[in-house]
N, C-alpha and C. Protein backbone atom coordinates (compact mmCIF):
# COMPACT_ATOMS: atom_id res chain seq x y z
N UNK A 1 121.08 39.28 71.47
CA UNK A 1 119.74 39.46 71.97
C UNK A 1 119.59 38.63 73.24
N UNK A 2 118.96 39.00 74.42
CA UNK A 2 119.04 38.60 75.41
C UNK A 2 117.26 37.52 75.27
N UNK A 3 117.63 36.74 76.57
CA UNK A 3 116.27 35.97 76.58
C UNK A 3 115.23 36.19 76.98
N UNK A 4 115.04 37.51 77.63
CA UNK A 4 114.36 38.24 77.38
C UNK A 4 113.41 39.00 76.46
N UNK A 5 114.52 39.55 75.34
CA UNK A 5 113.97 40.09 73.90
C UNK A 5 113.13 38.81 73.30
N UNK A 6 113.94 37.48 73.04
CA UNK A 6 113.85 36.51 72.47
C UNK A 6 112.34 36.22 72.84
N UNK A 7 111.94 35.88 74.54
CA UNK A 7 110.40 35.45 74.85
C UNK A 7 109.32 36.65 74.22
N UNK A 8 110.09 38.03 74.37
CA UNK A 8 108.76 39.07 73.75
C UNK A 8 108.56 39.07 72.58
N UNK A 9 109.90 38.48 71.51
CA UNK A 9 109.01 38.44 69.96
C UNK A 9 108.38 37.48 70.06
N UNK A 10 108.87 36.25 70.62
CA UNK A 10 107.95 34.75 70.49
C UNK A 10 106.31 34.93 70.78
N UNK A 11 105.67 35.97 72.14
CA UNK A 11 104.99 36.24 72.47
C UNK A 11 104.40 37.24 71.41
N UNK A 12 104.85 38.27 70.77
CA UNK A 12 104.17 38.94 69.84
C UNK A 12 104.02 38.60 68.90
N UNK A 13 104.78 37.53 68.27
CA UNK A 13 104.27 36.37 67.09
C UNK A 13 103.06 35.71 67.28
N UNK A 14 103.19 35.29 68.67
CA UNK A 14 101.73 34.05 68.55
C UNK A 14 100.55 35.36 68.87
N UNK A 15 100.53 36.27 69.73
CA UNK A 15 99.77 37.15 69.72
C UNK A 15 99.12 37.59 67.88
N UNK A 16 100.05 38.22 67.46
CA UNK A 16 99.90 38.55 66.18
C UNK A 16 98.90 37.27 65.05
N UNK A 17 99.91 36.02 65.42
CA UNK A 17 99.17 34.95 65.04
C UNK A 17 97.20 34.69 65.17
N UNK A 18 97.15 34.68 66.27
CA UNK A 18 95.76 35.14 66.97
C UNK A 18 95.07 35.82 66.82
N UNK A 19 95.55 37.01 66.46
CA UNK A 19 94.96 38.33 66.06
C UNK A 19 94.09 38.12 64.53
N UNK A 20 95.40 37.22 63.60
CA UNK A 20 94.94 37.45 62.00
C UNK A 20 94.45 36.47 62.15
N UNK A 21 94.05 35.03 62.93
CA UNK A 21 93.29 33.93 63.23
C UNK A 21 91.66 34.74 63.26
N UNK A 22 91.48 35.42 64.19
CA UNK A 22 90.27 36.37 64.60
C UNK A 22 89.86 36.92 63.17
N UNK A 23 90.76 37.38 62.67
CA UNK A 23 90.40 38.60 61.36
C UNK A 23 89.75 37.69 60.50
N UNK A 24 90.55 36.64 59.96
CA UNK A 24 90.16 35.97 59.25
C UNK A 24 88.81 35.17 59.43
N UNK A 25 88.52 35.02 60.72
CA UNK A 25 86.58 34.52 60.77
C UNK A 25 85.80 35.81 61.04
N UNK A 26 86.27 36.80 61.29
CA UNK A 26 85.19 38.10 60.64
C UNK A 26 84.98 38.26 59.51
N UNK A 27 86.32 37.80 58.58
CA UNK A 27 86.16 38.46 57.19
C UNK A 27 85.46 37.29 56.47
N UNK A 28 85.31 35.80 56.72
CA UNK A 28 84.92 34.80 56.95
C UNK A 28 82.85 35.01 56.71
N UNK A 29 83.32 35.68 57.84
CA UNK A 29 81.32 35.54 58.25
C UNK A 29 81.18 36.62 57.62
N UNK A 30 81.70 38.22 57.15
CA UNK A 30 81.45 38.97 56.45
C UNK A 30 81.04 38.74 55.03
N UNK A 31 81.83 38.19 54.53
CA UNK A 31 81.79 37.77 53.30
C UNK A 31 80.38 36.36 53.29
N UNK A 32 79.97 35.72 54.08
CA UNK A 32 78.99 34.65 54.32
C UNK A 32 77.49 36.19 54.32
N UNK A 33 77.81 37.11 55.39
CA UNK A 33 76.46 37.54 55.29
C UNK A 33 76.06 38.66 54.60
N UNK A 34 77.10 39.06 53.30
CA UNK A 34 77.05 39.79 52.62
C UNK A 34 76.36 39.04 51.33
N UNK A 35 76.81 37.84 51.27
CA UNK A 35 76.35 36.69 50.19
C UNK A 35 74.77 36.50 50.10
N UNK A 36 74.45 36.48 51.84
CA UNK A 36 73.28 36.37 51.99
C UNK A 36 72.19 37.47 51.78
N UNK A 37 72.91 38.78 52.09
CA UNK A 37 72.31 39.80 52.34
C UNK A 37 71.94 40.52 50.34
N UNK A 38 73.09 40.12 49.63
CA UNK A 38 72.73 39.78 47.90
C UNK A 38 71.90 39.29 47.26
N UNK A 39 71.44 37.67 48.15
CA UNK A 39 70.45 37.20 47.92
C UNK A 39 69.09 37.07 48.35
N UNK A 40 68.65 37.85 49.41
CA UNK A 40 67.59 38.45 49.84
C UNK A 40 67.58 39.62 48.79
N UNK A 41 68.27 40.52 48.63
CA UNK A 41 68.41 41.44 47.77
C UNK A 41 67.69 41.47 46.56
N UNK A 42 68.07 40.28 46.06
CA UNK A 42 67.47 39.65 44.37
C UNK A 42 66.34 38.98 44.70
N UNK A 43 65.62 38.53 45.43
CA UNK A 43 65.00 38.13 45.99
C UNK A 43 63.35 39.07 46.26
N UNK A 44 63.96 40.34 46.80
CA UNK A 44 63.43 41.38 47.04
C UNK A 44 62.83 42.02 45.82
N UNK A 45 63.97 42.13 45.06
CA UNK A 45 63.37 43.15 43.88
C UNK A 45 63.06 42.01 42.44
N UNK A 46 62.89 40.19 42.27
CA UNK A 46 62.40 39.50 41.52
C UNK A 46 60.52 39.75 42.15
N UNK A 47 60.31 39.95 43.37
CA UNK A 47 59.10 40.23 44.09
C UNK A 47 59.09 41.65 43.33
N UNK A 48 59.14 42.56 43.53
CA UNK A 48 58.78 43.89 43.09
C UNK A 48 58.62 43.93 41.74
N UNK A 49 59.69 43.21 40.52
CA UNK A 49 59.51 43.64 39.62
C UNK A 49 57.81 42.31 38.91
N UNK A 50 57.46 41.43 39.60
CA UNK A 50 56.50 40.52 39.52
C UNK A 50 55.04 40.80 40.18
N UNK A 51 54.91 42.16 41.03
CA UNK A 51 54.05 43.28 41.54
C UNK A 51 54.02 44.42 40.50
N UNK A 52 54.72 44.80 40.21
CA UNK A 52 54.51 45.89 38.98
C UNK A 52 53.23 45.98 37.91
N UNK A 53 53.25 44.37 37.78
CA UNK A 53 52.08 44.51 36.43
C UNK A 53 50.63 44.73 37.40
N UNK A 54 50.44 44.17 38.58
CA UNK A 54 49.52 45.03 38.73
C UNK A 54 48.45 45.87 39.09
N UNK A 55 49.04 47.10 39.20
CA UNK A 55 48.05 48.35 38.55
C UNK A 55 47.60 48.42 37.54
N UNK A 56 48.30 48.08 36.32
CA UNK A 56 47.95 47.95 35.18
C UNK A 56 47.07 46.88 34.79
N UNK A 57 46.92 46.00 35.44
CA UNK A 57 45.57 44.93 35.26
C UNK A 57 44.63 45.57 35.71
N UNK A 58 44.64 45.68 36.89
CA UNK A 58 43.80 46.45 37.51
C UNK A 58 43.04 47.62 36.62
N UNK A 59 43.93 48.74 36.59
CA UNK A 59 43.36 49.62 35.39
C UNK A 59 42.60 48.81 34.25
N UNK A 60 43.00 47.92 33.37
CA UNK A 60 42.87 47.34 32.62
C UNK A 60 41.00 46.66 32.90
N UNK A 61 41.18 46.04 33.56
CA UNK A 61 40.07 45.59 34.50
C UNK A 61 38.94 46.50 34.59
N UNK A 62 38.89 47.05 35.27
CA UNK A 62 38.34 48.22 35.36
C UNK A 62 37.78 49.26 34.32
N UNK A 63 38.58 49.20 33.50
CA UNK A 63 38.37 49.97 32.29
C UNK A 63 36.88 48.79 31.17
N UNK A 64 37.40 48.03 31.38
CA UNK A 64 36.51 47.00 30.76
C UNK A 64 35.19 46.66 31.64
């Protein structure tokens, strides 16, 4: 293998290196704002299911 070949794998190693450096803080912050985006989630619907009762007071209310 000439020294040539030799500098272009060295170069497509650290390239490559870099590359899965990058991947890994997308998948990083993906996984961070998916966590977050779960817990707004539960968040969301502990609110909804604590609104539910009411209409039914209301009715209730009303009825009386």
């Amino acid at each position: 293998m000439t020294l040539g070949g030799i500098v272009a794998l060295i170069l497509i190693f650290i390239f490559v290196g870099i590359l899965v450096s990058y991947l890994l803080r997308v998948i990083s912050q993906l996984v961070h704002v998916s966590f977050t985006l779960g817990t707004i989630i539960a968040g969301v619907r502990a609110i909804a299911s604590q609104i539910e009762t009411v209409p039914e007071t209301v009715a209730s209310v009303n009825n009386d």
